[in-house]
N, C-alpha and C. Protein backbone atom coordinates (compact mmCIF):
# COMPACT_ATOMS: atom_id res chain seq x y z
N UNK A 1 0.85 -1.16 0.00
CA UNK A 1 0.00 0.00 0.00
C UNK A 1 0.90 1.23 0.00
N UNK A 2 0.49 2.04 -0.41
CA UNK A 2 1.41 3.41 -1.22
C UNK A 2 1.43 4.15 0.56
N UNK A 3 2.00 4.92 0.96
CA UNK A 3 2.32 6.03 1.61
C UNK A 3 0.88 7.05 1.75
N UNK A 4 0.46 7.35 0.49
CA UNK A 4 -0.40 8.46 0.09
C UNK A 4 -1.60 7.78 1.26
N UNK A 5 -1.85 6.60 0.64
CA UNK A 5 -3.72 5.78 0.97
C UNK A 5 -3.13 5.61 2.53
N UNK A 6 -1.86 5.41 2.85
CA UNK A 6 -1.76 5.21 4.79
C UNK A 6 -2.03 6.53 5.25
N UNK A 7 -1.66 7.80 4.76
CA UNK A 7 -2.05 8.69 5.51
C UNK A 7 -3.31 9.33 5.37
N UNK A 8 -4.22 8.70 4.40
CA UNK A 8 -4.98 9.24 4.34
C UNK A 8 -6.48 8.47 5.04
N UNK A 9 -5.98 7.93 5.72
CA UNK A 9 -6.64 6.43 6.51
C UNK A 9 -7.00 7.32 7.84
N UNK A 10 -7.76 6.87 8.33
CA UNK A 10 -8.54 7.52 9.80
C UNK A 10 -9.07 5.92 10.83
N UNK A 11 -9.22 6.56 12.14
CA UNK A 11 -9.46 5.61 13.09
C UNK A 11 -11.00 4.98 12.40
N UNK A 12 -11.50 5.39 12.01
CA UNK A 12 -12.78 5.10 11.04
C UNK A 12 -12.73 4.62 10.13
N UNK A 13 -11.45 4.06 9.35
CA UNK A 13 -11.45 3.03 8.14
C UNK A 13 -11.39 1.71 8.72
N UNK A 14 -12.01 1.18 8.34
CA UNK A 14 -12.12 -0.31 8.11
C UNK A 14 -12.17 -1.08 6.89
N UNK A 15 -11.78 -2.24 6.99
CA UNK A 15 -12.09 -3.26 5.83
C UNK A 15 -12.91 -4.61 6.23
N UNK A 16 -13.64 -5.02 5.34
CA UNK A 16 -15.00 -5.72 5.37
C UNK A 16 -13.94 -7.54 5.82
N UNK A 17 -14.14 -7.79 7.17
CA UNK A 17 -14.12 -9.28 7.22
C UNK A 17 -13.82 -10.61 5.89
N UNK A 18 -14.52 -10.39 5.39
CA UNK A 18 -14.74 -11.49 4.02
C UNK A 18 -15.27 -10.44 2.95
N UNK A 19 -14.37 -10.15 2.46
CA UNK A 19 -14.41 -9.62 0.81
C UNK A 19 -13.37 -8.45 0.72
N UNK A 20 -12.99 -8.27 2.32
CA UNK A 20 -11.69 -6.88 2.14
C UNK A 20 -12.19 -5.79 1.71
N UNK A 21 -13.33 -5.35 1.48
CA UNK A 21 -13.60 -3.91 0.91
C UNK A 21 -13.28 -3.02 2.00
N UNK A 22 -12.84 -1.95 1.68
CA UNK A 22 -12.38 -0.85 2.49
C UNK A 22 -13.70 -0.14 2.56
N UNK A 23 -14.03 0.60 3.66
CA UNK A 23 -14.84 1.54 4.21
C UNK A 23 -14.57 2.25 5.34
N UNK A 24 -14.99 3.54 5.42
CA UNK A 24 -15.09 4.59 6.53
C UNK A 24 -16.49 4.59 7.54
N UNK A 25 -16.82 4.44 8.57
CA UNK A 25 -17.76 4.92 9.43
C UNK A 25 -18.35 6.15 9.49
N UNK A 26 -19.48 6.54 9.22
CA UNK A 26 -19.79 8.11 10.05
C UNK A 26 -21.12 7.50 11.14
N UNK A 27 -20.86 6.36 11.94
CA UNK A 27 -21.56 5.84 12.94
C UNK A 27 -20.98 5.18 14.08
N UNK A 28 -21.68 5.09 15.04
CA UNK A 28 -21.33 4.16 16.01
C UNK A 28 -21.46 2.34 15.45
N UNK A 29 -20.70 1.78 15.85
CA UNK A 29 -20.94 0.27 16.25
C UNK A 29 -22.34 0.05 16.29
N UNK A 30 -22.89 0.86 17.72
CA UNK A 30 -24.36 -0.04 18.05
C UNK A 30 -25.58 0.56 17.38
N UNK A 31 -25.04 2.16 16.66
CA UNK A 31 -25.92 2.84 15.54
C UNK A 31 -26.17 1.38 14.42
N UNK A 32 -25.03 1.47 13.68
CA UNK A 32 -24.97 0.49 12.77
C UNK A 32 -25.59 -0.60 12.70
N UNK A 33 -25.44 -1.66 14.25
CA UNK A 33 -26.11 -2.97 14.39
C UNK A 33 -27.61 -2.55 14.60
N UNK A 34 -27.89 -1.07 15.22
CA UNK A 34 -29.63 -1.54 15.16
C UNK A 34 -30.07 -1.60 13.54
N UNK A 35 -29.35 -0.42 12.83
CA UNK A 35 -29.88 -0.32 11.76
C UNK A 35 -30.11 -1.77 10.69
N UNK A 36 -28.85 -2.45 10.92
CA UNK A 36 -28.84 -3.66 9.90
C UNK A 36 -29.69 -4.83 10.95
N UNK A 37 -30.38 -4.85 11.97
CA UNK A 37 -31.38 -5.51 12.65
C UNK A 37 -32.59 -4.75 12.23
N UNK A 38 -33.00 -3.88 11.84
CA UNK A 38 -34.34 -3.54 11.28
C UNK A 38 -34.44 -3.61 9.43
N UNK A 39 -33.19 -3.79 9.47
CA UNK A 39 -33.91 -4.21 7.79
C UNK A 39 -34.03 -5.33 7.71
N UNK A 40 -35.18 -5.14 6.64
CA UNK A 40 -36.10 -6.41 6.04
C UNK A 40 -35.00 -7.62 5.93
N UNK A 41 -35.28 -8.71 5.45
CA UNK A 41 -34.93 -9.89 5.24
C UNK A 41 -34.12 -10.02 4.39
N UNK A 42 -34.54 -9.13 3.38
CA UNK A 42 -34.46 -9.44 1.64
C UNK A 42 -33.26 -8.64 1.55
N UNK A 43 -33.28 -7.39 2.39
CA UNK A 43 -32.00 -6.60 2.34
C UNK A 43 -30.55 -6.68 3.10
N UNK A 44 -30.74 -8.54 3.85
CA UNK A 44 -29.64 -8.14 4.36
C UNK A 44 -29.40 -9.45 3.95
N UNK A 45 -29.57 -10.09 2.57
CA UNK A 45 -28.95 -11.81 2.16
C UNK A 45 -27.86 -11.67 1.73
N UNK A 46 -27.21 -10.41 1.45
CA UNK A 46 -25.54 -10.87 1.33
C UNK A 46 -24.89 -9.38 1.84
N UNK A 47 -23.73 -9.99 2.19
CA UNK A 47 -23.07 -8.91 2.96
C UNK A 47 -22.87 -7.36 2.27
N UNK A 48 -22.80 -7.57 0.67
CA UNK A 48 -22.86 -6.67 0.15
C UNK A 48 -23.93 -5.79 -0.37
N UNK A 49 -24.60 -6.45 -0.12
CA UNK A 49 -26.02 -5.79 -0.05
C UNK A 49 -26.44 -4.65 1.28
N UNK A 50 -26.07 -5.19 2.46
CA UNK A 50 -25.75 -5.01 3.27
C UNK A 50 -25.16 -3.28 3.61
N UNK A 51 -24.03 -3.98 2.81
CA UNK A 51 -22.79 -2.36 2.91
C UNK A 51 -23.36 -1.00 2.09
N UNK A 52 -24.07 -1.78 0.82
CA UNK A 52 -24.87 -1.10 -0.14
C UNK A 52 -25.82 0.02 0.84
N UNK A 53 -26.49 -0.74 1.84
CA UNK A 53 -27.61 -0.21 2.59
C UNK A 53 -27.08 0.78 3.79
N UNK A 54 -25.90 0.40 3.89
CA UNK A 54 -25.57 1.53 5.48
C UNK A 54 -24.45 2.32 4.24
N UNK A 55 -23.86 2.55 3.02
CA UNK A 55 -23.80 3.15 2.62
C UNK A 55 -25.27 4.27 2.14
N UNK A 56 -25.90 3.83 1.66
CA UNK A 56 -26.70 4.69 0.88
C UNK A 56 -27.65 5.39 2.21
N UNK A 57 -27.55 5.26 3.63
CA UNK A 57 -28.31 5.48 4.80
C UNK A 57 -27.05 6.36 5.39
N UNK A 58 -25.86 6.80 4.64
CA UNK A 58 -24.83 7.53 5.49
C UNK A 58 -23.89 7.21 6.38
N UNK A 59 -24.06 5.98 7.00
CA UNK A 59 -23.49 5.47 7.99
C UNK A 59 -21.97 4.85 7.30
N UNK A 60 -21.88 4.78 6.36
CA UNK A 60 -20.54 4.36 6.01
C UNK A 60 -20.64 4.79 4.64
N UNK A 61 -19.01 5.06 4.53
CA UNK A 61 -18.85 5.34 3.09
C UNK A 61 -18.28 4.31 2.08
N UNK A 62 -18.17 3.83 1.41
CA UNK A 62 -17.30 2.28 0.62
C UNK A 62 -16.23 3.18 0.21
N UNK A 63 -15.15 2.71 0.59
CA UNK A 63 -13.86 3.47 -0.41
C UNK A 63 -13.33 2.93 -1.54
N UNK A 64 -13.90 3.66 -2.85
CA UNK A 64 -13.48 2.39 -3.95
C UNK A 64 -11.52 3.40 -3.85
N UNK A 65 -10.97 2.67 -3.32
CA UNK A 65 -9.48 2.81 -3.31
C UNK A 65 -8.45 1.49 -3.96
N UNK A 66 -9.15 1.31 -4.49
CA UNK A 66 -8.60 -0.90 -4.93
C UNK A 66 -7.58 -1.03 -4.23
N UNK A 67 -7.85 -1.08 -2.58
CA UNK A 67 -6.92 -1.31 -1.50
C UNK A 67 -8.00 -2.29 -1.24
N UNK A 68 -7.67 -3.70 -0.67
CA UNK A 68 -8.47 -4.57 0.13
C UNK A 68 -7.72 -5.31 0.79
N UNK A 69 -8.07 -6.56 1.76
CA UNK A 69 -7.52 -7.38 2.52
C UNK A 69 -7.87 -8.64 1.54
N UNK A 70 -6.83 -9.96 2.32
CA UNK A 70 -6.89 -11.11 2.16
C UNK A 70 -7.77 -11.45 3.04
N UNK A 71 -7.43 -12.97 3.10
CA UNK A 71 -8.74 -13.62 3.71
C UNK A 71 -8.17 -13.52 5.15
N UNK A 72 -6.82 -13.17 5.58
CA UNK A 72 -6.66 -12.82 7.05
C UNK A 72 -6.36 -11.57 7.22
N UNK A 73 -7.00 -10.75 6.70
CA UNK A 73 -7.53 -9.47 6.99
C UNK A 73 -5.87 -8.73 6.74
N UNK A 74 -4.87 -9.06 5.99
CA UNK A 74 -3.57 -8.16 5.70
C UNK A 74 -4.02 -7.92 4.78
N UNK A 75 -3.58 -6.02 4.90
CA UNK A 75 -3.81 -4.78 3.58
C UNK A 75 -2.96 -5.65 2.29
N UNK A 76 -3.78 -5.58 1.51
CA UNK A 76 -3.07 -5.70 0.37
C UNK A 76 -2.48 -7.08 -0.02
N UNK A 77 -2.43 -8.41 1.23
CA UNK A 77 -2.10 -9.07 1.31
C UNK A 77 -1.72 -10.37 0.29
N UNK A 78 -3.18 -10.52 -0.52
CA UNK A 78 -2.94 -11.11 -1.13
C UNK A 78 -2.57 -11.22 -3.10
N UNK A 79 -1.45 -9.59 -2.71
CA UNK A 79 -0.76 -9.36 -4.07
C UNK A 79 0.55 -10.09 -3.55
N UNK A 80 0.77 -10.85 -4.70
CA UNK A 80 2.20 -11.71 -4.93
C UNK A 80 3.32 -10.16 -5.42
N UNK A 81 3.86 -9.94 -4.37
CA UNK A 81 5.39 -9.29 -3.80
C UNK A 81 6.32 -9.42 -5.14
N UNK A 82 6.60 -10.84 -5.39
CA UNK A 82 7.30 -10.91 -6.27
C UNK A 82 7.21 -10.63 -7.85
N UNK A 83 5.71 -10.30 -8.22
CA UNK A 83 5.78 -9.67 -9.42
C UNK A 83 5.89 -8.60 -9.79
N UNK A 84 6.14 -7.44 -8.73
CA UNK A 84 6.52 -6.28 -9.06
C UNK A 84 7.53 -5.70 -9.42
């Protein structure tokens, strides 16, 4: 990951468990969990659907930065080093 995208990172970025997408918060934790406990059924069958919904409700922003995690949550992790 470049220099630029580390400093431009806040205690409020996160990346998504299983799929690595990067996102920012403009919520609490327990803001967030009521919200994704009152939606419907239909809106919360995949995780990205999900992010779709507390994005478009404000609570988080998606950072399309094509920065993501591996499947053990290291930035960038699973680019092979050696082809660069």
């Amino acid at each position: 990951m470049s220099e630029e995208i580390r400093t431009q990172e806040t205690a409020d970025d996160h990346f998504v468990k299983h799929g690595g997408v990067h996102f920012r918060t403009h919520a609490s934790p327990q803001e967030i969990n009521n919200f994704i406990r009152k939606l419907p059924a239909g809106k919360r069958d995949s995780l990205f659907e999900v992010l779709d919904q507390l994005d478009q409700a404000g609570m988080i922003s998606v950072i399309n930065d094509h920065v993501f995690t591996d499947g053990d949550g290291v930035i960038a992790g699973g680019e092979d080093q050696s082809l660069r």
